[in-house]
N, C-alpha and C. Protein backbone atom coordinates (compact mmCIF):
# COMPACT_ATOMS: atom_id res chain seq x y z
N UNK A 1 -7.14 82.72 -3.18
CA UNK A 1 -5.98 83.54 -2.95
C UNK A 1 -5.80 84.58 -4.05
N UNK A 2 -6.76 84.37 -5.12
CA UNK A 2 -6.53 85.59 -5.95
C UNK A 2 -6.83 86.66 -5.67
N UNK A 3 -7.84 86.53 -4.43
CA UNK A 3 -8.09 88.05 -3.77
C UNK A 3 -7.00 88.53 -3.59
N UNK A 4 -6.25 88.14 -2.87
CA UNK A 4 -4.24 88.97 -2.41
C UNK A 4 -4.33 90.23 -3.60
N UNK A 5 -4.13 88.93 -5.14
CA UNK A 5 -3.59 90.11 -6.17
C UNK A 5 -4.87 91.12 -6.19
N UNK A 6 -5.75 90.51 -6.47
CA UNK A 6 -7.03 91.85 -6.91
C UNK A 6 -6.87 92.83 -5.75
N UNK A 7 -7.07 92.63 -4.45
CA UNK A 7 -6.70 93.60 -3.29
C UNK A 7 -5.46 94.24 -3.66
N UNK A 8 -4.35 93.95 -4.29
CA UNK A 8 -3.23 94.76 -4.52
C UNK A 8 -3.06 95.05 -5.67
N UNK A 9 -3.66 95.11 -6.27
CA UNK A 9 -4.09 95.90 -7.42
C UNK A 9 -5.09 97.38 -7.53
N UNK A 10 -6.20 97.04 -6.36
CA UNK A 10 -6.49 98.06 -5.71
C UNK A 10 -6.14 99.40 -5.46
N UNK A 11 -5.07 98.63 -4.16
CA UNK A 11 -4.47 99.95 -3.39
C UNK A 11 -4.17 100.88 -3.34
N UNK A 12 -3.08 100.83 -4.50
CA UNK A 12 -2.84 101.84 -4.85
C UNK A 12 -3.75 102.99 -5.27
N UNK A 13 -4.99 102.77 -5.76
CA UNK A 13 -6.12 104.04 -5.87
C UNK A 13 -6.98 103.91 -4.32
N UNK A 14 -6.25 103.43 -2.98
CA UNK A 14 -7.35 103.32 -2.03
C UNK A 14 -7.11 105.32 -1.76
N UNK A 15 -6.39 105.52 -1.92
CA UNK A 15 -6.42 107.38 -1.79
C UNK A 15 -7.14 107.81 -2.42
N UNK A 16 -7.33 107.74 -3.30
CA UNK A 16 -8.44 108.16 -4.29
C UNK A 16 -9.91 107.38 -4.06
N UNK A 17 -9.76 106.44 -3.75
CA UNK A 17 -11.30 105.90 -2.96
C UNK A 17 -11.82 106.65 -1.92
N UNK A 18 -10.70 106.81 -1.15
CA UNK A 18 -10.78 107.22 0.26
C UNK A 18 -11.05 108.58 0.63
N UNK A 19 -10.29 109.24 -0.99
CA UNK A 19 -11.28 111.22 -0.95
C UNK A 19 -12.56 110.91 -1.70
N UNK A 20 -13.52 110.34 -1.64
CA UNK A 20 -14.37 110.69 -1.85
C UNK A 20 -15.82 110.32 -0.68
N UNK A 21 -15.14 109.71 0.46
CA UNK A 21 -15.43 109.49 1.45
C UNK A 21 -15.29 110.51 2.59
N UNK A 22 -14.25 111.08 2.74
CA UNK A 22 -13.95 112.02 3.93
C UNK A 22 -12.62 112.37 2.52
N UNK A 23 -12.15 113.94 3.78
CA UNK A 23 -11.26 114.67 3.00
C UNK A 23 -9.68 114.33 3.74
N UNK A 24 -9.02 114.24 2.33
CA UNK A 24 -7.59 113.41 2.51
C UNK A 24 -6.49 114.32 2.49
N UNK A 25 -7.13 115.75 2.43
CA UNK A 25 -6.09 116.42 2.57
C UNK A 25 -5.38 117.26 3.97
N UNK A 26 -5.88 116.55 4.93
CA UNK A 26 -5.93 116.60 6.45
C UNK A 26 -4.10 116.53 6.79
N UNK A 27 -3.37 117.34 7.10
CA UNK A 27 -2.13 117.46 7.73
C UNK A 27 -2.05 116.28 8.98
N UNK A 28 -1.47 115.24 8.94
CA UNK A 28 -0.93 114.24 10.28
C UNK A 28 -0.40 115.03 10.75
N UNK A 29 -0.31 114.56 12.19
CA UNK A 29 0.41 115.44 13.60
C UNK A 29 1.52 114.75 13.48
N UNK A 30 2.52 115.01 14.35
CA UNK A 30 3.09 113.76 15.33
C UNK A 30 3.80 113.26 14.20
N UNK A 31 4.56 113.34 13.17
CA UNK A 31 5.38 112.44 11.84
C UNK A 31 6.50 112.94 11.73
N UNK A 32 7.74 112.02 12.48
CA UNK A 32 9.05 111.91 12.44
C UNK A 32 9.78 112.41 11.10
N UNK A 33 9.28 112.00 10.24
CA UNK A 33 10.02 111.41 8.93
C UNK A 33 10.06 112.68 7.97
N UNK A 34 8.49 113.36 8.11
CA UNK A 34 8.48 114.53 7.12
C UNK A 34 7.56 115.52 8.03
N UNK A 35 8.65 116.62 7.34
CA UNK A 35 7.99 118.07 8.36
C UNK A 35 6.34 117.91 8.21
N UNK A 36 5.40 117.87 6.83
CA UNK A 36 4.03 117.88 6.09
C UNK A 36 3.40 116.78 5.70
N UNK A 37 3.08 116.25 6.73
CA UNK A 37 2.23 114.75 5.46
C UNK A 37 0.75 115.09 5.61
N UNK A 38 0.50 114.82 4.47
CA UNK A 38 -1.00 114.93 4.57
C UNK A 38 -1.68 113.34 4.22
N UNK A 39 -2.76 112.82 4.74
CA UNK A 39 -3.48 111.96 4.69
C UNK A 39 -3.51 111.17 3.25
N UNK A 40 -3.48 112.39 2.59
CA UNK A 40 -3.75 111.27 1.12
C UNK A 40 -2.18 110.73 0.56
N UNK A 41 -1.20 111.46 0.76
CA UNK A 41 0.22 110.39 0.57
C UNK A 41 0.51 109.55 1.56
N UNK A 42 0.22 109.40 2.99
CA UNK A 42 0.55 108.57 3.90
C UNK A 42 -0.33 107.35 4.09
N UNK A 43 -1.65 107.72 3.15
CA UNK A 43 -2.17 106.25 2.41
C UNK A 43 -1.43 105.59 1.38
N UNK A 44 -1.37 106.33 0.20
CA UNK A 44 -0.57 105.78 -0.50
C UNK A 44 0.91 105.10 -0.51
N UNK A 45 1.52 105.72 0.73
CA UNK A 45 3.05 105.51 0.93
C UNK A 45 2.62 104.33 1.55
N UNK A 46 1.65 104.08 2.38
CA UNK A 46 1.29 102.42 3.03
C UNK A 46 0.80 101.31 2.20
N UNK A 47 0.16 101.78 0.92
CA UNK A 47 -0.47 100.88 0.12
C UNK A 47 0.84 100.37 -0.69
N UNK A 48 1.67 100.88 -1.19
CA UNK A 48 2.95 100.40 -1.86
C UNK A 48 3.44 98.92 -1.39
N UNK A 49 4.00 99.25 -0.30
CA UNK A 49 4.59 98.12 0.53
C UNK A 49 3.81 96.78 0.58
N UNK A 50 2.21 97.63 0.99
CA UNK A 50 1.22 96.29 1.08
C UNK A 50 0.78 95.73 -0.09
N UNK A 51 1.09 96.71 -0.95
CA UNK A 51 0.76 96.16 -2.64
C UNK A 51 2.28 94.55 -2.94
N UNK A 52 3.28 95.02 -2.51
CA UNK A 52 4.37 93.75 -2.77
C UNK A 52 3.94 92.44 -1.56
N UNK A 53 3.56 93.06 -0.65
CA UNK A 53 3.45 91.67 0.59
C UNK A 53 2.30 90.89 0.39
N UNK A 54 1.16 91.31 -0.41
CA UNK A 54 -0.08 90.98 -1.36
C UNK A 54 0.11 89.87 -2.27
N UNK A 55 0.93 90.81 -3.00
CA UNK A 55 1.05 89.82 -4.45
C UNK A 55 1.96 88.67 -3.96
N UNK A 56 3.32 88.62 -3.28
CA UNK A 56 4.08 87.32 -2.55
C UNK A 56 2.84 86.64 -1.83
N UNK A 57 2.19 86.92 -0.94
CA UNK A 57 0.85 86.09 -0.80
C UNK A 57 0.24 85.26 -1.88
N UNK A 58 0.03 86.30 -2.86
CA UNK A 58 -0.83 85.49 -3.83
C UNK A 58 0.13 84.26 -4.61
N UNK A 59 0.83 84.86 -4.73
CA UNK A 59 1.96 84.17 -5.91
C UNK A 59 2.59 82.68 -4.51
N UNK A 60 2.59 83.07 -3.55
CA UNK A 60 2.77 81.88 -2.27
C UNK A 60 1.55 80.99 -2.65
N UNK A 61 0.32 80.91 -2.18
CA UNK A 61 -0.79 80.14 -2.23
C UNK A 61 -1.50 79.82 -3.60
N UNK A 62 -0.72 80.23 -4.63
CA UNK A 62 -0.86 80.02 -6.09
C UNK A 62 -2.29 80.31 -6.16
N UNK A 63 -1.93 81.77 -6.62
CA UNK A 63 -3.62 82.78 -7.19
C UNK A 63 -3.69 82.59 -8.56
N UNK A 64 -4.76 83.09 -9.01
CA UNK A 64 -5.17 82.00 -10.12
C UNK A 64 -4.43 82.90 -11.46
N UNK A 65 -4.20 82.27 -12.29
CA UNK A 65 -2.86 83.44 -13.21
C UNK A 65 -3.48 84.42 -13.94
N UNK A 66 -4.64 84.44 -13.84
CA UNK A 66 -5.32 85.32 -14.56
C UNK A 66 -5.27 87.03 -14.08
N UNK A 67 -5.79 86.99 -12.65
CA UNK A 67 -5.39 87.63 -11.82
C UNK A 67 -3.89 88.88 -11.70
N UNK A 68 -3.02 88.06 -12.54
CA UNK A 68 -1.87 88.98 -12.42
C UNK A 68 -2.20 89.65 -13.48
N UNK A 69 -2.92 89.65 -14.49
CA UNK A 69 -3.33 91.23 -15.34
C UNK A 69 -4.02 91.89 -14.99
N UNK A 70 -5.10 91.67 -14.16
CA UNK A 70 -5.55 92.90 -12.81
C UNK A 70 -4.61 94.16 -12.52
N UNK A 71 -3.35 92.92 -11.68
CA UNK A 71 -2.30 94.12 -11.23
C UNK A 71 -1.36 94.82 -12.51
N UNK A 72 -1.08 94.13 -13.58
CA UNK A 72 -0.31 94.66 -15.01
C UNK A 72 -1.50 95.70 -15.17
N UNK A 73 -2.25 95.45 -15.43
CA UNK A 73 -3.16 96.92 -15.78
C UNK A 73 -3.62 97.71 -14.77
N UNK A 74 -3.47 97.36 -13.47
CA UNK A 74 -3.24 98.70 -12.21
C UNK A 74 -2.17 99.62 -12.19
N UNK A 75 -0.95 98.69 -12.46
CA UNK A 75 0.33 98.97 -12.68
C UNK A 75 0.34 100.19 -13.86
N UNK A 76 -0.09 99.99 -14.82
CA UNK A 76 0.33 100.73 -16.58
C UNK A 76 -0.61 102.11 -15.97
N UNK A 77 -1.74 101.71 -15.03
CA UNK A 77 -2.61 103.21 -14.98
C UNK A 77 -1.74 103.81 -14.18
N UNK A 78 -0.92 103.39 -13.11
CA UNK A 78 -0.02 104.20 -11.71
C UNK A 78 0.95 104.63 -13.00
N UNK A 79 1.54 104.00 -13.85
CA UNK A 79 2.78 104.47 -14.47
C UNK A 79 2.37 105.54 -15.45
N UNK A 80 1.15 105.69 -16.14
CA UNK A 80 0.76 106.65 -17.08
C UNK A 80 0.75 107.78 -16.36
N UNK A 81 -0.26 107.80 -15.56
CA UNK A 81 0.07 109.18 -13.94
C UNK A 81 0.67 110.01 -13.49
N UNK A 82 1.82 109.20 -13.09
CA UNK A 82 2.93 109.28 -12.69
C UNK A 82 3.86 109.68 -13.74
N UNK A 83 4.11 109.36 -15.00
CA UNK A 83 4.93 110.07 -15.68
C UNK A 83 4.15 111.39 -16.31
N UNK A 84 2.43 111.50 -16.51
CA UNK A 84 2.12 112.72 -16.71
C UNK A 84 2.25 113.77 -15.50
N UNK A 85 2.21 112.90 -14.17
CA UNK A 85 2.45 114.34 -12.86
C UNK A 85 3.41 114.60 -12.93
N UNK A 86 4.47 113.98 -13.35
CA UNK A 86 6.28 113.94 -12.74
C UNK A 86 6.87 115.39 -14.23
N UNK A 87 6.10 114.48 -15.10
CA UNK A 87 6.79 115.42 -16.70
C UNK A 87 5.95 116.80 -17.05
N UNK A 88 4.91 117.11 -16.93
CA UNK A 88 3.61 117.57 -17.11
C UNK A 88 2.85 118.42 -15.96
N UNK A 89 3.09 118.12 -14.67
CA UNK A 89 2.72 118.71 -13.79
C UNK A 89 1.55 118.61 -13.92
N UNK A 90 1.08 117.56 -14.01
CA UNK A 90 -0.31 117.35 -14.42
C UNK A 90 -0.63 116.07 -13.95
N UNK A 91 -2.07 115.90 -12.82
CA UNK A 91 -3.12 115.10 -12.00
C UNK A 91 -4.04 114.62 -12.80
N UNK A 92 -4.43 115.28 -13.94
CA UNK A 92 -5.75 115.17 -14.97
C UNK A 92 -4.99 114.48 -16.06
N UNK A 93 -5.23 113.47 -16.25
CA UNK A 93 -5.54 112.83 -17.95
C UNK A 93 -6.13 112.98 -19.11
N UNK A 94 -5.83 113.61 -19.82
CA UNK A 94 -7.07 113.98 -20.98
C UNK A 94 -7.85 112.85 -21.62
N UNK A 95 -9.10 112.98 -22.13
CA UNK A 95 -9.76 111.96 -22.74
C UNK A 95 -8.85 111.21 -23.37
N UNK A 96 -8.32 111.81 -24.54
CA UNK A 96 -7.52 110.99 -25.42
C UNK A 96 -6.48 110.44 -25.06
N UNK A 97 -5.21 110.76 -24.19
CA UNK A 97 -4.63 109.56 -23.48
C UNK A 97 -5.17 108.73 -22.92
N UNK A 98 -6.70 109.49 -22.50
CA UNK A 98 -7.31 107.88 -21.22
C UNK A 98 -7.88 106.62 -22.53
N UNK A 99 -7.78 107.19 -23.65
CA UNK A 99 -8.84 105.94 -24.79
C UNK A 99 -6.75 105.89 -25.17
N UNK A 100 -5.82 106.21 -25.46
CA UNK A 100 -4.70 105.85 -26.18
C UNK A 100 -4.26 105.03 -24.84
N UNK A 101 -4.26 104.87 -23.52
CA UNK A 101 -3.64 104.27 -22.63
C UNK A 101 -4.83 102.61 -22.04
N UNK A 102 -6.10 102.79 -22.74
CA UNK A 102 -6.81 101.88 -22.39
C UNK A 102 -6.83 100.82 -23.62
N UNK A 103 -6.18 101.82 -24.71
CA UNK A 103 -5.94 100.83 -25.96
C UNK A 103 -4.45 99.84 -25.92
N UNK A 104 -3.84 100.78 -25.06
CA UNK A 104 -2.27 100.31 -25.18
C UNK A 104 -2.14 98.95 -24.09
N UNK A 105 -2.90 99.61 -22.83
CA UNK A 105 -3.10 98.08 -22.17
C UNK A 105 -4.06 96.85 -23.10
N UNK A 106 -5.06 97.47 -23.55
CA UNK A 106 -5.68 95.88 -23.88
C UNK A 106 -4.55 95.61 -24.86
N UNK A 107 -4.08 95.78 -25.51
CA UNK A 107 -3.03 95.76 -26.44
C UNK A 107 -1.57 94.35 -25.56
N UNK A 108 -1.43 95.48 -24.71
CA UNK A 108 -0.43 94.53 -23.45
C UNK A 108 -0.80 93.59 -23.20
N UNK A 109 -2.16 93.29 -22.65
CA UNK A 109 -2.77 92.15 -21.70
C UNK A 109 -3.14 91.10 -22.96
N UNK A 110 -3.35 91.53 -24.11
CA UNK A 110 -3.53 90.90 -25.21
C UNK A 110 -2.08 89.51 -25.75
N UNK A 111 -1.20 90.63 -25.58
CA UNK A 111 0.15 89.68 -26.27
C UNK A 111 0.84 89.58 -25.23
N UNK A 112 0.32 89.56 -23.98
CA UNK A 112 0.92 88.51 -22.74
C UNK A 112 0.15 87.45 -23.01
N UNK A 113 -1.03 87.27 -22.90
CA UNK A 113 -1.92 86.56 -23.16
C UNK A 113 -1.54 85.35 -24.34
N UNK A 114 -1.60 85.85 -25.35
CA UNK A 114 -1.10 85.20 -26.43
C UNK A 114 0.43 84.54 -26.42
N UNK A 115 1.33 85.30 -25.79
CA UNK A 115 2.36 84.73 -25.33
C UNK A 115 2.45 83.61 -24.27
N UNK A 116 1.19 83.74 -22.99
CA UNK A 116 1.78 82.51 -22.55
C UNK A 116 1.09 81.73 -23.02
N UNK A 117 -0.26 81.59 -23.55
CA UNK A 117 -0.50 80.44 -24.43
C UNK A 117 0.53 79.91 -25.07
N UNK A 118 1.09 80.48 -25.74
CA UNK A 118 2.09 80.02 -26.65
C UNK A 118 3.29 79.27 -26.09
N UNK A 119 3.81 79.89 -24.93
CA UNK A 119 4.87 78.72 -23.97
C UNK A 119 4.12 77.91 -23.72
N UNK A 120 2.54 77.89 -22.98
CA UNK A 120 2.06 76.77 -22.16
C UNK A 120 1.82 75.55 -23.36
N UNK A 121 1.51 75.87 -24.77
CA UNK A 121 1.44 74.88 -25.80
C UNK A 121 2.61 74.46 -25.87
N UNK A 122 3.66 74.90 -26.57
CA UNK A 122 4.93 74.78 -26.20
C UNK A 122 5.16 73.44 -25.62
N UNK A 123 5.37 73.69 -24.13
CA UNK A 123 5.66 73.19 -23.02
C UNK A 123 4.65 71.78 -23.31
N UNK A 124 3.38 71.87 -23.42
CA UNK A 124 2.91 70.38 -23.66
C UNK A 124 3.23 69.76 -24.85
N UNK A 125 3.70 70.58 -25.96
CA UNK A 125 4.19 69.40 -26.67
C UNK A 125 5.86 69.14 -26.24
N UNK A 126 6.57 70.00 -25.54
CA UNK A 126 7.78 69.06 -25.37
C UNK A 126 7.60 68.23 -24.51
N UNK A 127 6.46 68.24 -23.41
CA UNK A 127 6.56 67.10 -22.47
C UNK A 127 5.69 65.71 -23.40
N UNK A 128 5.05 65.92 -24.30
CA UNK A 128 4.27 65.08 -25.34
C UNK A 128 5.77 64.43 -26.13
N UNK A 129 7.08 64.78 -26.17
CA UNK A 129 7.85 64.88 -27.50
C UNK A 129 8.51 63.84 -26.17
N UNK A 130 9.05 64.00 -24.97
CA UNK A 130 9.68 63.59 -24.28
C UNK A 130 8.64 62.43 -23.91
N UNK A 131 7.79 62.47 -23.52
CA UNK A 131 7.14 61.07 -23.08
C UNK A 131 7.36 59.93 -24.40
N UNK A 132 7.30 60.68 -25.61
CA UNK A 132 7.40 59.15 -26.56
C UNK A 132 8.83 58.88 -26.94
N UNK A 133 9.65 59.99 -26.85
CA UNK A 133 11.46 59.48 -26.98
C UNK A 133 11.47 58.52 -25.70
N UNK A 134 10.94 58.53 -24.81
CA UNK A 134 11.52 57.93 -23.65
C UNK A 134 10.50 56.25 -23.56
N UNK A 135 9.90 56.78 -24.10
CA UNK A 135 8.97 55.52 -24.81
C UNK A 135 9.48 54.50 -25.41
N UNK A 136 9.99 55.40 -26.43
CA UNK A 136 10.54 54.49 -27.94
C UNK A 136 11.71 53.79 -27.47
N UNK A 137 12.50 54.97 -26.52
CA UNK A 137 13.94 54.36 -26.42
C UNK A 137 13.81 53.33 -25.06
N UNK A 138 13.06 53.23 -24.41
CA UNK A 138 12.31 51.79 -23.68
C UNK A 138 12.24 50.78 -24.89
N UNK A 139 11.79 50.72 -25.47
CA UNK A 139 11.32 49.72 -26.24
C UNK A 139 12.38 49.02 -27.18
N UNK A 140 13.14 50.41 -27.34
CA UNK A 140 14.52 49.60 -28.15
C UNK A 140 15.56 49.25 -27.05
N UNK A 141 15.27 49.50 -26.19
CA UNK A 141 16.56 48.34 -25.02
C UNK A 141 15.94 46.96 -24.68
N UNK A 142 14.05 47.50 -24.72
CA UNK A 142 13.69 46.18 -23.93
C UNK A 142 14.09 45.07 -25.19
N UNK A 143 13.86 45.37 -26.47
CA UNK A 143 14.42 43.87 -28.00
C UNK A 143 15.57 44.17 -27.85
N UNK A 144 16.83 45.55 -27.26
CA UNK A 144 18.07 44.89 -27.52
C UNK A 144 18.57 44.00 -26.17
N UNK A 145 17.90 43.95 -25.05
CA UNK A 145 17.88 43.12 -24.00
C UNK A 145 17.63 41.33 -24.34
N UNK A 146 16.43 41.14 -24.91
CA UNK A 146 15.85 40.24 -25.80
C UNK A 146 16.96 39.21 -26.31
N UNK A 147 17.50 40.24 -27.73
CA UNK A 147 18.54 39.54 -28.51
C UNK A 147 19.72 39.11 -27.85
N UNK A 148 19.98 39.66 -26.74
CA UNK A 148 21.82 39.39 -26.08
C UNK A 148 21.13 37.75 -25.09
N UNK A 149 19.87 37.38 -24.91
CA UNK A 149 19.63 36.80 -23.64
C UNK A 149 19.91 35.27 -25.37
């Protein structure tokens, strides 16, 4: 089931897969919604949706956890993009953001990483801390049981 996430992690560049196959800048007929769509946003506007019904898949049939930094680092490349097209007017990435944004994710995926180690240790020693309180305090009812008989 970790395919779900890796497939939706994908998607979002299936437009960009998909122009280099045939050309995506083809005008749809026939579209209610907007006077102009062209092929390569009406992929992407479909991959969104299928990118959330993906990952609830995966995260349903328990995909393997590794997997969700696939999509965290699909995610950080759509958001770098996107705030250089939105602020910048700009499609192209320069070298040096693409090495400052590939540093900043391993960076991310790094101290998630390290972080949930750190709960999942955590977590086994409080269930380690709770198995012997509940131990001990067995043991002191079963002699104060003992002494009252």
């Amino acid at each position: 089931m970790s395919a779900f996430v890796l497939i939706s992690a994908i998607l979002p560049f299936l437009n960009n897969i998909v122009g280099y196959f045939i050309d995506v800048n083809v005008q749809l007929a026939n579209n209610a919604g907007e006077r102009r769509l062209d092929l390569d946003s009406a992929i992407y506007f479909l991959s969104i949706p299928s990118c959330i019904i993906l990952l609830a898949l995966g995260g349903l049939f328990k995909a393997h956890r590794y997997t969700f930094y696939v999509v965290l680092v699909s995610g950080y490349f759509h958001l770098a993009t996107y705030i250089k097209f939105i602020f910048f007017n700009k499609n192209i990435i320069s070298g040096y953001a693409d090495i400052a944004i590939v540093v900043i994710i391993a960076l991310i995926v790094y101290l998630i990483y390290r972080l949930d180690n750190y709960y999942r240790e955590m977590n086994v020693i409080d269930k380690f801390n709770n198995s012997t309180l509940e131990r001990f305090s067995s043991i002191l009812f079963k002699r104060n049981d003992i002494t009252k008989k």
